[in-house]
PDBML (XML) file of the C-alpha atoms, coordinates in Angstrom:
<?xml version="1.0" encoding="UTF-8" ?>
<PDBx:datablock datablockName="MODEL"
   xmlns:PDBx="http://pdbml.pdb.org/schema/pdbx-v50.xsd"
   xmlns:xsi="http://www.w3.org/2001/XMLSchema-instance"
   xsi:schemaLocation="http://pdbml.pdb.org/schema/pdbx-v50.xsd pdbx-v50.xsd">
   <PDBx:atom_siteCategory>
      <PDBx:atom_site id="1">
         <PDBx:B_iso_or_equiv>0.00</PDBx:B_iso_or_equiv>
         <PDBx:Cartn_x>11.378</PDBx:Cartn_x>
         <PDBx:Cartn_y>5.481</PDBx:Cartn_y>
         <PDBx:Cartn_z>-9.999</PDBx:Cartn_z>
         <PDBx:auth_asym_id>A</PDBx:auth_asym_id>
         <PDBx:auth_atom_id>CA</PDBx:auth_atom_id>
         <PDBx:auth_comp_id>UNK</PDBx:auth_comp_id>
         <PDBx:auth_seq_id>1</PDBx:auth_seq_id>
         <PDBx:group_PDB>ATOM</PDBx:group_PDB>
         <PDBx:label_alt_id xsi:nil="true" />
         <PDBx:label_asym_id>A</PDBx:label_asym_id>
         <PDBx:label_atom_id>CA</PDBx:label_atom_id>
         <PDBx:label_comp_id>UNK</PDBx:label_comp_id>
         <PDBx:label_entity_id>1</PDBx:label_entity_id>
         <PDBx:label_seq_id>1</PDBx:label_seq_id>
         <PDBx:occupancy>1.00</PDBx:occupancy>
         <PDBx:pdbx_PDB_model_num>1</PDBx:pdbx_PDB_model_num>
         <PDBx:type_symbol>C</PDBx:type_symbol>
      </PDBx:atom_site>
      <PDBx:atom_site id="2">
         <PDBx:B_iso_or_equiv>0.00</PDBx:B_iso_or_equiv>
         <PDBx:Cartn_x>9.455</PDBx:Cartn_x>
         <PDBx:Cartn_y>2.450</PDBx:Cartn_y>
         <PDBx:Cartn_z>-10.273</PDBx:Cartn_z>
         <PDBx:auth_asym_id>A</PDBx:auth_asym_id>
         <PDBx:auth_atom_id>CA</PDBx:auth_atom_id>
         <PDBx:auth_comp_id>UNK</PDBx:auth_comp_id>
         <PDBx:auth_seq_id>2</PDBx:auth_seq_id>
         <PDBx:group_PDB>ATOM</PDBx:group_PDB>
         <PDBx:label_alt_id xsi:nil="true" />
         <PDBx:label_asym_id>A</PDBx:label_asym_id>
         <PDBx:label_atom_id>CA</PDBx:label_atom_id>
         <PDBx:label_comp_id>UNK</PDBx:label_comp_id>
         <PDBx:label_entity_id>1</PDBx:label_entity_id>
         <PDBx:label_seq_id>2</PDBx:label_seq_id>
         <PDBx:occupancy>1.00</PDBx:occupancy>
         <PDBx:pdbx_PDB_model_num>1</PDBx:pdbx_PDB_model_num>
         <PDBx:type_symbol>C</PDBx:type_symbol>
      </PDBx:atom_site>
      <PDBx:atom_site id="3">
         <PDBx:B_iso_or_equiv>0.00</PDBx:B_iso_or_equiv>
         <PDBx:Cartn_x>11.699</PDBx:Cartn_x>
         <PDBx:Cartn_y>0.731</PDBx:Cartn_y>
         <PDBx:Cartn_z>-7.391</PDBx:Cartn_z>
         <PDBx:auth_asym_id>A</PDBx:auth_asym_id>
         <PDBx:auth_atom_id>CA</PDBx:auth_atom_id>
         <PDBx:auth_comp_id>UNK</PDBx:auth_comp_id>
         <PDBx:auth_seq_id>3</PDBx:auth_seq_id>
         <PDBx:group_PDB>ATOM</PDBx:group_PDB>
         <PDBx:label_alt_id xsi:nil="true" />
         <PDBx:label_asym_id>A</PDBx:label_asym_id>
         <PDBx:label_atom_id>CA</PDBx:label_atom_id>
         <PDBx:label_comp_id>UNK</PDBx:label_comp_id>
         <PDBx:label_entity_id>1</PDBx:label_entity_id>
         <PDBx:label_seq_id>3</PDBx:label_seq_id>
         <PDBx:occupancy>1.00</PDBx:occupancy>
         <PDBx:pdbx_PDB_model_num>1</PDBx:pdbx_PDB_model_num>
         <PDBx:type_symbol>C</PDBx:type_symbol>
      </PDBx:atom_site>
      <PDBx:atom_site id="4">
         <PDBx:B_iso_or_equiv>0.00</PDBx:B_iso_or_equiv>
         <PDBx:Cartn_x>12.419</PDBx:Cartn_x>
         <PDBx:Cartn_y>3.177</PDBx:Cartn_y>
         <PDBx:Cartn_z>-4.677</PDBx:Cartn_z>
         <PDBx:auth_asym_id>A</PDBx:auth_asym_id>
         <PDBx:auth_atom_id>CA</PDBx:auth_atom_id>
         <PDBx:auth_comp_id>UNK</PDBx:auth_comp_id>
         <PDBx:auth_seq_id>4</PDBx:auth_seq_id>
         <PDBx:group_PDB>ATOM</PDBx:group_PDB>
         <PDBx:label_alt_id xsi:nil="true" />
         <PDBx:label_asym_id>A</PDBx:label_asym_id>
         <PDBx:label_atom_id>CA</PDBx:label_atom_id>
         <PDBx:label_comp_id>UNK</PDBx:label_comp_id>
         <PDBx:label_entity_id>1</PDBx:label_entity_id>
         <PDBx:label_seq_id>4</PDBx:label_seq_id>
         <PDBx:occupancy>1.00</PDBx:occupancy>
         <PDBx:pdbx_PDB_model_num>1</PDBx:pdbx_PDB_model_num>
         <PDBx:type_symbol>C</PDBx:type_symbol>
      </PDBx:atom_site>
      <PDBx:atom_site id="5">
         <PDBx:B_iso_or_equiv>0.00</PDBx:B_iso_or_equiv>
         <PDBx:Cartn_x>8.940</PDBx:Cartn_x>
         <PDBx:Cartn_y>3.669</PDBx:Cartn_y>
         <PDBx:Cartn_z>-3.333</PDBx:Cartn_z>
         <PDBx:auth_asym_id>A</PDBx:auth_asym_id>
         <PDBx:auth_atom_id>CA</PDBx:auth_atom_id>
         <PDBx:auth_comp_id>UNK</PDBx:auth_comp_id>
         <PDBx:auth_seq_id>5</PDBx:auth_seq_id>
         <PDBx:group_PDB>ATOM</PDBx:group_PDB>
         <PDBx:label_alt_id xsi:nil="true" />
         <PDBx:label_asym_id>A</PDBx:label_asym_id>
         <PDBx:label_atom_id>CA</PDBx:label_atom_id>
         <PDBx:label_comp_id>UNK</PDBx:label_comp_id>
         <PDBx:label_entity_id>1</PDBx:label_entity_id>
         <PDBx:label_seq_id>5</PDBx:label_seq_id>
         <PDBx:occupancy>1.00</PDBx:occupancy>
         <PDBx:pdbx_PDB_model_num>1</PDBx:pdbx_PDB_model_num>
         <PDBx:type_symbol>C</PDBx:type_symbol>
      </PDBx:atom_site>
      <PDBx:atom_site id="6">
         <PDBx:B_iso_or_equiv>0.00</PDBx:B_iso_or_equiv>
         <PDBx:Cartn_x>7.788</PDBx:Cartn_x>
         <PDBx:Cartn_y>0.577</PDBx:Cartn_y>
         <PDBx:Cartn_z>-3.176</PDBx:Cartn_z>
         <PDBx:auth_asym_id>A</PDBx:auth_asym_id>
         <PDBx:auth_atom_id>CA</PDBx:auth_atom_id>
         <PDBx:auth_comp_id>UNK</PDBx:auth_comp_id>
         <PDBx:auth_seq_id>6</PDBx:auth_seq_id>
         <PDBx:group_PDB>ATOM</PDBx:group_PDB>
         <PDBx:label_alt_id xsi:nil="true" />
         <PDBx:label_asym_id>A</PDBx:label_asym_id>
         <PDBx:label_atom_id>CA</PDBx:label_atom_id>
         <PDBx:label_comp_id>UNK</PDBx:label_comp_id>
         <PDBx:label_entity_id>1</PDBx:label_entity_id>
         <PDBx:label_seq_id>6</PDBx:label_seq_id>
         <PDBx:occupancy>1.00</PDBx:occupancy>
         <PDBx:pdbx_PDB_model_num>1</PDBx:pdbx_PDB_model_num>
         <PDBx:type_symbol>C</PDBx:type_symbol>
      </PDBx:atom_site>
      <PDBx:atom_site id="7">
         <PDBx:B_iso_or_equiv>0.00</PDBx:B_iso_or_equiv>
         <PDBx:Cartn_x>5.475</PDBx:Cartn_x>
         <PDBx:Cartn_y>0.157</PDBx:Cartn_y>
         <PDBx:Cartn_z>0.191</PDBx:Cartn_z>
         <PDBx:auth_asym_id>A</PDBx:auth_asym_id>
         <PDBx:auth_atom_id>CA</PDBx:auth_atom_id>
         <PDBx:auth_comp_id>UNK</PDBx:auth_comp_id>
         <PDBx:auth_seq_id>7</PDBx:auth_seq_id>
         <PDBx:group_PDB>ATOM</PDBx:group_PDB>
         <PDBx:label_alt_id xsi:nil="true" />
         <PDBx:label_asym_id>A</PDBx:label_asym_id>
         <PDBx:label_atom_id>CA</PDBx:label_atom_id>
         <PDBx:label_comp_id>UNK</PDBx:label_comp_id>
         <PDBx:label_entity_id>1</PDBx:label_entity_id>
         <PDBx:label_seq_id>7</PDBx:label_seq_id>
         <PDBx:occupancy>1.00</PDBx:occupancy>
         <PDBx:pdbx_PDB_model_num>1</PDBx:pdbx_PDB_model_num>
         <PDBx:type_symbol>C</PDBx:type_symbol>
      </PDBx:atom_site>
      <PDBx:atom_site id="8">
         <PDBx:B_iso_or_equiv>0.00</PDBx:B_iso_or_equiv>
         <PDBx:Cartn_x>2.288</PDBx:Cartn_x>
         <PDBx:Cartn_y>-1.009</PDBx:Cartn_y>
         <PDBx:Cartn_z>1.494</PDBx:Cartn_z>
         <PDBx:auth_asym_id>A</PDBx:auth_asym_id>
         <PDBx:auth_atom_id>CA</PDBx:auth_atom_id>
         <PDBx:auth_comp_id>UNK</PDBx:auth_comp_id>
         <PDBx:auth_seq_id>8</PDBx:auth_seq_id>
         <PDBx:group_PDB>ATOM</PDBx:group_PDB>
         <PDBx:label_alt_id xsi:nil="true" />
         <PDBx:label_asym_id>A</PDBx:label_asym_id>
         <PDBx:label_atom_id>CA</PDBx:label_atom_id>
         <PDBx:label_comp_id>UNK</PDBx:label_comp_id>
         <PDBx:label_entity_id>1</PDBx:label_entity_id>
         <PDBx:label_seq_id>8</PDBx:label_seq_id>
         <PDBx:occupancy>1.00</PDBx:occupancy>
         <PDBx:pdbx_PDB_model_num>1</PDBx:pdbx_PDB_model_num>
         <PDBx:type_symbol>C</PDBx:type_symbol>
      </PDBx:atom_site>
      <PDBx:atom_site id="9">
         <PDBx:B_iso_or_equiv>0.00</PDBx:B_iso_or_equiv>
         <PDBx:Cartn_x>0.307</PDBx:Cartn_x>
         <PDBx:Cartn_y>0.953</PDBx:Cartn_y>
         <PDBx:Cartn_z>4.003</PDBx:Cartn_z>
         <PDBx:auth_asym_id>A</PDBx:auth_asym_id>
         <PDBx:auth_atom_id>CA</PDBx:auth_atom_id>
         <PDBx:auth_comp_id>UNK</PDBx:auth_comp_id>
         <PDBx:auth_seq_id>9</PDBx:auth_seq_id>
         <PDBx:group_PDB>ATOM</PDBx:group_PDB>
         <PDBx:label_alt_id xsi:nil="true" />
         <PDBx:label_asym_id>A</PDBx:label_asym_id>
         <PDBx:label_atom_id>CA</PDBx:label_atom_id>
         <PDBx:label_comp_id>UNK</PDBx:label_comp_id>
         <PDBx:label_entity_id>1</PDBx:label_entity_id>
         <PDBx:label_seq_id>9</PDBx:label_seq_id>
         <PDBx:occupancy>1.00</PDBx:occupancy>
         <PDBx:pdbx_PDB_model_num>1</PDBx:pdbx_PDB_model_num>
         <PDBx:type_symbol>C</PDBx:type_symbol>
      </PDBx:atom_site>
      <PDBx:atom_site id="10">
         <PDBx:B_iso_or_equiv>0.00</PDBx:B_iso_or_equiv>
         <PDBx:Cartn_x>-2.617</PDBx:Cartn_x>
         <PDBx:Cartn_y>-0.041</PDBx:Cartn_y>
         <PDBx:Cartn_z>6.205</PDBx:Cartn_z>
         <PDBx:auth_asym_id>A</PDBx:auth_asym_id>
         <PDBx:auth_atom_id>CA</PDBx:auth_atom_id>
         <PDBx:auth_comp_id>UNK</PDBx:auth_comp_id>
         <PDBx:auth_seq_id>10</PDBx:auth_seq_id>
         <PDBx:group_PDB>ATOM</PDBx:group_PDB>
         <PDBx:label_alt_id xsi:nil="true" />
         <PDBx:label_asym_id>A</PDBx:label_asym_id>
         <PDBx:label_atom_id>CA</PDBx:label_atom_id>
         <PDBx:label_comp_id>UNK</PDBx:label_comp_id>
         <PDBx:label_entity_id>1</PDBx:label_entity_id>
         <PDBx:label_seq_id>10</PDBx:label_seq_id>
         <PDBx:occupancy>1.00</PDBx:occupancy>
         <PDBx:pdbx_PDB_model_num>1</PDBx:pdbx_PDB_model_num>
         <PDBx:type_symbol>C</PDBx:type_symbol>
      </PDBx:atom_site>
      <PDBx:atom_site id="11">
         <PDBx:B_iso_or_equiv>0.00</PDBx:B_iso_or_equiv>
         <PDBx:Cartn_x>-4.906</PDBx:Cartn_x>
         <PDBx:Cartn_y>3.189</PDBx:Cartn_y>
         <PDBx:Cartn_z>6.256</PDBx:Cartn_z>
         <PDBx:auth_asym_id>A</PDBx:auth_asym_id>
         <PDBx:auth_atom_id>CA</PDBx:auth_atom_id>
         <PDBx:auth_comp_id>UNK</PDBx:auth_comp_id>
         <PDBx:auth_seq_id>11</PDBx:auth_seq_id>
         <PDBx:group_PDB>ATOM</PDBx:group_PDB>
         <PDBx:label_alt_id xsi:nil="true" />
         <PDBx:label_asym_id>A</PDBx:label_asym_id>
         <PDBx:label_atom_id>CA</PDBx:label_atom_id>
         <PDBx:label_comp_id>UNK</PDBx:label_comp_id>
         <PDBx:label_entity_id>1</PDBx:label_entity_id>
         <PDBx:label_seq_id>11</PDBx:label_seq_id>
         <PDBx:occupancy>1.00</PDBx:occupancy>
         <PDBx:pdbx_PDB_model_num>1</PDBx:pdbx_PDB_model_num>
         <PDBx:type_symbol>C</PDBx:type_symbol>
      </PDBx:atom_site>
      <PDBx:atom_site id="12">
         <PDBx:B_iso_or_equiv>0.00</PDBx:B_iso_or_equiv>
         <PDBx:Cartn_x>-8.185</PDBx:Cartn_x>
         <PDBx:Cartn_y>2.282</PDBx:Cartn_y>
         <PDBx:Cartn_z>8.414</PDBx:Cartn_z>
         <PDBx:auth_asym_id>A</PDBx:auth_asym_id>
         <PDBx:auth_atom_id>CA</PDBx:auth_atom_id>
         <PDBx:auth_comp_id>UNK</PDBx:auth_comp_id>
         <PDBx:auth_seq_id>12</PDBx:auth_seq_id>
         <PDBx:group_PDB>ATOM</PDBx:group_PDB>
         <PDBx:label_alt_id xsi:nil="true" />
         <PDBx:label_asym_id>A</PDBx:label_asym_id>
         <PDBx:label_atom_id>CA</PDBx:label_atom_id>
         <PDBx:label_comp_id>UNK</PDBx:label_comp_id>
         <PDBx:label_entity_id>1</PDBx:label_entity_id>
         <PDBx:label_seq_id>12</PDBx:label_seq_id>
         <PDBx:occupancy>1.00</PDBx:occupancy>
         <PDBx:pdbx_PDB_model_num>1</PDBx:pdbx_PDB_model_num>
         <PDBx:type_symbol>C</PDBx:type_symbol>
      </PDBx:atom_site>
      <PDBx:atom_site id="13">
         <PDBx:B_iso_or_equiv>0.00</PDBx:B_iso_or_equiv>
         <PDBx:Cartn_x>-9.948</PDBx:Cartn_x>
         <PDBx:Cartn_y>-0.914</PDBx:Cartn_y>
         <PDBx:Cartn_z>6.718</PDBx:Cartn_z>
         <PDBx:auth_asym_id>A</PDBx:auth_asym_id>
         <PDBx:auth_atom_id>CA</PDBx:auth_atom_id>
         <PDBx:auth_comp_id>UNK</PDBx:auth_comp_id>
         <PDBx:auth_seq_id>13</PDBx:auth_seq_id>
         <PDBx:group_PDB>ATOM</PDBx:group_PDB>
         <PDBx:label_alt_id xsi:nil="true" />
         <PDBx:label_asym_id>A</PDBx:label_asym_id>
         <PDBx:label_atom_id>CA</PDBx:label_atom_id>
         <PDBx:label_comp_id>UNK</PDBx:label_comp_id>
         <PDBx:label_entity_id>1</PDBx:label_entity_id>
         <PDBx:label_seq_id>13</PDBx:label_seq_id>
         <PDBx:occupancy>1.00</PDBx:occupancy>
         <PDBx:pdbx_PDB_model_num>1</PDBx:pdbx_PDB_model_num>
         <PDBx:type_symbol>C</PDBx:type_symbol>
      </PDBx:atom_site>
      <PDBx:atom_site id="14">
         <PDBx:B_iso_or_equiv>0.00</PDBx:B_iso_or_equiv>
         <PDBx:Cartn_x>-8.005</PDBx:Cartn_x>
         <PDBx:Cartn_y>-0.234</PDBx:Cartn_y>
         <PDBx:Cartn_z>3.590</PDBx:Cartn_z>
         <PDBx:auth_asym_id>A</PDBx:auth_asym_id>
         <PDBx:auth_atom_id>CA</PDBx:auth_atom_id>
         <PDBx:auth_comp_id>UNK</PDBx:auth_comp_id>
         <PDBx:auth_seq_id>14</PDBx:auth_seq_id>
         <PDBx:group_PDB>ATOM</PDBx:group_PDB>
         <PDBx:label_alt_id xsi:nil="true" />
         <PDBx:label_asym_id>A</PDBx:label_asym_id>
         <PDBx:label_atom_id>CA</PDBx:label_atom_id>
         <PDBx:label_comp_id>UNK</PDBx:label_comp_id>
         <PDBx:label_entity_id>1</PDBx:label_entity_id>
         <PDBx:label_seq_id>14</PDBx:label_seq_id>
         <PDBx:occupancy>1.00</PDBx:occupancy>
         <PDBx:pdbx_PDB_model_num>1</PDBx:pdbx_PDB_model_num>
         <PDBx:type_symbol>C</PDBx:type_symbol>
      </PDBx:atom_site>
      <PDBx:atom_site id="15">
         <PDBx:B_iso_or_equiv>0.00</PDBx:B_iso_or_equiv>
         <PDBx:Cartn_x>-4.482</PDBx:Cartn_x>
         <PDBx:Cartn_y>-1.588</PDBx:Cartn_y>
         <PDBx:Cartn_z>2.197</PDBx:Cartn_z>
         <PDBx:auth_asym_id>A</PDBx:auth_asym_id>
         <PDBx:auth_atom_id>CA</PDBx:auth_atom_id>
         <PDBx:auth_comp_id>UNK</PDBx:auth_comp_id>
         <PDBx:auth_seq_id>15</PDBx:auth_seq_id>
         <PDBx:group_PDB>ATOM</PDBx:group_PDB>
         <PDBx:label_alt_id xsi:nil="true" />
         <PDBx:label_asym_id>A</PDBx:label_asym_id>
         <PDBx:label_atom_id>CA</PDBx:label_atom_id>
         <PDBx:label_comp_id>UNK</PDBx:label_comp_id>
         <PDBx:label_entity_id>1</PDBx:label_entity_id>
         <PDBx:label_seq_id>15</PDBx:label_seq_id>
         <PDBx:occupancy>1.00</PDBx:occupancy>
         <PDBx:pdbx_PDB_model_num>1</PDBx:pdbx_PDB_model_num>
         <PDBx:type_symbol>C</PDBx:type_symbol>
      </PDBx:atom_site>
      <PDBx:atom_site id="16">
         <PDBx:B_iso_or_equiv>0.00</PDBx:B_iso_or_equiv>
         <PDBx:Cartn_x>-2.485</PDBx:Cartn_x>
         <PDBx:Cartn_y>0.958</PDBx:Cartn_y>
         <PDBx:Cartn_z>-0.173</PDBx:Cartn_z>
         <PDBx:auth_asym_id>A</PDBx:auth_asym_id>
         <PDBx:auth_atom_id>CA</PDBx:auth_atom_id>
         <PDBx:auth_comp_id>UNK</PDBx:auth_comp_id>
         <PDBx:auth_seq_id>16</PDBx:auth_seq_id>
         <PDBx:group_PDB>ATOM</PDBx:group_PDB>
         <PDBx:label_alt_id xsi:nil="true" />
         <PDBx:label_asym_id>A</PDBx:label_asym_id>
         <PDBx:label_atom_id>CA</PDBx:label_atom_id>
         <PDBx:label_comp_id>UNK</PDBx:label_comp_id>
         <PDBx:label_entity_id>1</PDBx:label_entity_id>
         <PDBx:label_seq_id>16</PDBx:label_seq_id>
         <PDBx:occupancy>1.00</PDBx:occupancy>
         <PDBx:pdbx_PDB_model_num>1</PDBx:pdbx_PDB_model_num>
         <PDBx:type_symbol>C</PDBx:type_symbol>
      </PDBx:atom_site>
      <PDBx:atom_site id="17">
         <PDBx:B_iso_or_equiv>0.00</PDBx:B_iso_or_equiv>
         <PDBx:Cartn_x>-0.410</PDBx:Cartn_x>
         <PDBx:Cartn_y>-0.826</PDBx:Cartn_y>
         <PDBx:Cartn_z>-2.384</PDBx:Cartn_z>
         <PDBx:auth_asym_id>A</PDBx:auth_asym_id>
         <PDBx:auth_atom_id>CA</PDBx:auth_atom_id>
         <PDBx:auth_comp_id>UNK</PDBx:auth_comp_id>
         <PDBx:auth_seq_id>17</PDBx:auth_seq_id>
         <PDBx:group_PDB>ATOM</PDBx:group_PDB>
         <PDBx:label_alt_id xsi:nil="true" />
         <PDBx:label_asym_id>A</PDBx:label_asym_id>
         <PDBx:label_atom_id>CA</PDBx:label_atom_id>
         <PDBx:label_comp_id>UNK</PDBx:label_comp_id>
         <PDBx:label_entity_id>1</PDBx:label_entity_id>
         <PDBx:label_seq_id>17</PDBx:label_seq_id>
         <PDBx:occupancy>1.00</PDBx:occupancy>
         <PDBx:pdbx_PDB_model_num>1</PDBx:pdbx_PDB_model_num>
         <PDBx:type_symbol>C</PDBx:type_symbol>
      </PDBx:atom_site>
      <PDBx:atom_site id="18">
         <PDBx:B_iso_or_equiv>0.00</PDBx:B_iso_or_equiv>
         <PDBx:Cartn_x>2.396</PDBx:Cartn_x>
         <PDBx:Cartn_y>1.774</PDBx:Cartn_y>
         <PDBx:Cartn_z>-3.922</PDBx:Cartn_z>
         <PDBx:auth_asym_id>A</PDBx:auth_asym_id>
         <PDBx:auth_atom_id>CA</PDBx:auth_atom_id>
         <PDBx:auth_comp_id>UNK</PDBx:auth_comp_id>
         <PDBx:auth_seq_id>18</PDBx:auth_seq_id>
         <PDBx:group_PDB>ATOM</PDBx:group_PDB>
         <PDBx:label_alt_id xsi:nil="true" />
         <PDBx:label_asym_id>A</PDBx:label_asym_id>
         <PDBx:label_atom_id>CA</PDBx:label_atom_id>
         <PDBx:label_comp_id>UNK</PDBx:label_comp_id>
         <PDBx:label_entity_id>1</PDBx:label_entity_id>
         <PDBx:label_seq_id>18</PDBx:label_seq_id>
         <PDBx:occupancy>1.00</PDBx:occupancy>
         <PDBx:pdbx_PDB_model_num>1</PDBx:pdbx_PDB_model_num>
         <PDBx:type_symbol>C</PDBx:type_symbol>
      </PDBx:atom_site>
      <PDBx:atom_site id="19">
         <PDBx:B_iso_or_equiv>0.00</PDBx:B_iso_or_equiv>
         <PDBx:Cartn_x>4.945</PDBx:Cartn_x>
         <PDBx:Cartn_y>0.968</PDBx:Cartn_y>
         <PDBx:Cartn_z>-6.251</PDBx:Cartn_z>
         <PDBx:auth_asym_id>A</PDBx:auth_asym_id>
         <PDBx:auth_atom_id>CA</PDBx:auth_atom_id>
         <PDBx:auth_comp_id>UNK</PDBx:auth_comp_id>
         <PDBx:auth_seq_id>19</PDBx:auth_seq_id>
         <PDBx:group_PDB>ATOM</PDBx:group_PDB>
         <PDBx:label_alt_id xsi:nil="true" />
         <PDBx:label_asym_id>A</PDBx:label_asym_id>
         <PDBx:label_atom_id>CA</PDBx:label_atom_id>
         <PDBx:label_comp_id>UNK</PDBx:label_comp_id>
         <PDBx:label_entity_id>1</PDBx:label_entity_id>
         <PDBx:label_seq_id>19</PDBx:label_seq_id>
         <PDBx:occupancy>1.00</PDBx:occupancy>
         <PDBx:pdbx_PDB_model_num>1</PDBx:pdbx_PDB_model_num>
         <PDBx:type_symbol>C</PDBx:type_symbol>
      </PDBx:atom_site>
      <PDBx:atom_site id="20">
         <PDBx:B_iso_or_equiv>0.00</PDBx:B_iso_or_equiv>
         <PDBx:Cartn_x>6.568</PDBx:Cartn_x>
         <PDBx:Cartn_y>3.232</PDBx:Cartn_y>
         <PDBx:Cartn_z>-8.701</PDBx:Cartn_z>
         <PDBx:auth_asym_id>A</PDBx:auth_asym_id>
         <PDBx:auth_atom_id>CA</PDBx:auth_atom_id>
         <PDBx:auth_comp_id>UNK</PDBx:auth_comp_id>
         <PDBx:auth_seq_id>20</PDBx:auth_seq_id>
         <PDBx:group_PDB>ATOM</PDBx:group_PDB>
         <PDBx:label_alt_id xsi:nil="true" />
         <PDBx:label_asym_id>A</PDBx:label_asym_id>
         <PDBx:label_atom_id>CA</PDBx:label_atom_id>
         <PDBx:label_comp_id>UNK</PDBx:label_comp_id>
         <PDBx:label_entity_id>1</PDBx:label_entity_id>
         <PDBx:label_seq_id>20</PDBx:label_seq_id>
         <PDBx:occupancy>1.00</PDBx:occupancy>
         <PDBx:pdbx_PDB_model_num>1</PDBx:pdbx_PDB_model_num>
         <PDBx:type_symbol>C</PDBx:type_symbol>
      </PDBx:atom_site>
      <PDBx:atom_site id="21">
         <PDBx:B_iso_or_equiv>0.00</PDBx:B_iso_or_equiv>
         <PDBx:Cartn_x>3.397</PDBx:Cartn_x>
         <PDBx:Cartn_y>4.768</PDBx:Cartn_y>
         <PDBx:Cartn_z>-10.364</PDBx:Cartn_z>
         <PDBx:auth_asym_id>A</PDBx:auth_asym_id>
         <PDBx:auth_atom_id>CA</PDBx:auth_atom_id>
         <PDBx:auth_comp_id>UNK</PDBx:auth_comp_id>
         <PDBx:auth_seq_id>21</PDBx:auth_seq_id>
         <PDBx:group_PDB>ATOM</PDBx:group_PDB>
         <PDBx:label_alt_id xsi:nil="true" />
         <PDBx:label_asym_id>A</PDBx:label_asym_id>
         <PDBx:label_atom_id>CA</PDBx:label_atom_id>
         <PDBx:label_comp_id>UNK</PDBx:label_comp_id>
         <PDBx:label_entity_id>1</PDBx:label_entity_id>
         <PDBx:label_seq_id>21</PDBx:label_seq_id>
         <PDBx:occupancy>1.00</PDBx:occupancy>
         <PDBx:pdbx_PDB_model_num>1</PDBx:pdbx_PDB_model_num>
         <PDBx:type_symbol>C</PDBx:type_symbol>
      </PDBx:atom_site>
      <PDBx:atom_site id="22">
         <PDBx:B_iso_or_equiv>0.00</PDBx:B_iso_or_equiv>
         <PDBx:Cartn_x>1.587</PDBx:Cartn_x>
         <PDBx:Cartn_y>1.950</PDBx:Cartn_y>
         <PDBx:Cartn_z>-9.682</PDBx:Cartn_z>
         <PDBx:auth_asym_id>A</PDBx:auth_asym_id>
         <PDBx:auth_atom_id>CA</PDBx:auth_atom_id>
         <PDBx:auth_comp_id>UNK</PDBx:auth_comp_id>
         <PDBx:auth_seq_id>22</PDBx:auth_seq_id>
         <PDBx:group_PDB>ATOM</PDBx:group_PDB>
         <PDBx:label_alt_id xsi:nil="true" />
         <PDBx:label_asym_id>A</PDBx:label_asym_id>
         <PDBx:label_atom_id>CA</PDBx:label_atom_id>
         <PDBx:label_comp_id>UNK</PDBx:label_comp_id>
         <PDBx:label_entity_id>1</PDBx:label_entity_id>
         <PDBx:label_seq_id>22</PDBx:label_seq_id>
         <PDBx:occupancy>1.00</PDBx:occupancy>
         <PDBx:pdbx_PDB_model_num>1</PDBx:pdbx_PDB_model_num>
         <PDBx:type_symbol>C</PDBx:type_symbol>
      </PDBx:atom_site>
      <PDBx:atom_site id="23">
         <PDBx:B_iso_or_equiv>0.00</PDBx:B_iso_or_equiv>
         <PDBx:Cartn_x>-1.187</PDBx:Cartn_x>
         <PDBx:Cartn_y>2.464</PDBx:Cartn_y>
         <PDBx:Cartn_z>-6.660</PDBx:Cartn_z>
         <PDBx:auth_asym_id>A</PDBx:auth_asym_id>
         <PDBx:auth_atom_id>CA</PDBx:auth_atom_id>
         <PDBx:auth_comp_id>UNK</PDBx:auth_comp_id>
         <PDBx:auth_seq_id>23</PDBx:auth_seq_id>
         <PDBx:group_PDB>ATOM</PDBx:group_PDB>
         <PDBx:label_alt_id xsi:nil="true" />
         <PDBx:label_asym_id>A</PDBx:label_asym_id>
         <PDBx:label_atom_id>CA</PDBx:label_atom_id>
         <PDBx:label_comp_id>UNK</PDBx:label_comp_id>
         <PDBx:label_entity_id>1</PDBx:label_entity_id>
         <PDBx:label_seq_id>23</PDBx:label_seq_id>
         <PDBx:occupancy>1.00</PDBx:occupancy>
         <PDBx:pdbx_PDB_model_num>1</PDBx:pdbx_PDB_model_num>
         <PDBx:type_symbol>C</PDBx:type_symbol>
      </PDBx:atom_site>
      <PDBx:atom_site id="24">
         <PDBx:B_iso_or_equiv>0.00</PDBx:B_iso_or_equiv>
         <PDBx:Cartn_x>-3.801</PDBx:Cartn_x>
         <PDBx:Cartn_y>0.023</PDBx:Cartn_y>
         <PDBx:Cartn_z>-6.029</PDBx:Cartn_z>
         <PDBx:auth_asym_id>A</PDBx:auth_asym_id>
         <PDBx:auth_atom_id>CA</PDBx:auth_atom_id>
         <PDBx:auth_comp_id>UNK</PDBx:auth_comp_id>
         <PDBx:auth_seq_id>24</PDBx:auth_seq_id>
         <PDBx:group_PDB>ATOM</PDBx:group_PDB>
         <PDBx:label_alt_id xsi:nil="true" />
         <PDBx:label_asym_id>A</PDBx:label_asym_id>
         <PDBx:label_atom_id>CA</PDBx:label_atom_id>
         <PDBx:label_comp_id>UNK</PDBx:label_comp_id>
         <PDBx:label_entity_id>1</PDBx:label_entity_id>
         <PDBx:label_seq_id>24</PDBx:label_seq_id>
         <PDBx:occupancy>1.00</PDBx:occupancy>
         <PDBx:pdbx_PDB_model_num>1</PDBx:pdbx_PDB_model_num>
         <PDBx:type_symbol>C</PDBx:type_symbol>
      </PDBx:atom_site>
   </PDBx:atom_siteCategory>
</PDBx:datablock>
């Protein structure tokens, strides 16, 4: 769970940063 989704995503002028249950 805190492995398998680990991904960044460019959304507009914003970075998501998601790993596990981590978001930033």
């Amino acid at each position: 769970l805190l492995i398998y989704p680990t991904k960044y995503i460019i959304d507009g002028d914003n970075l998501l940063i998601r790993c596990g249950f981590q978001r930033k």
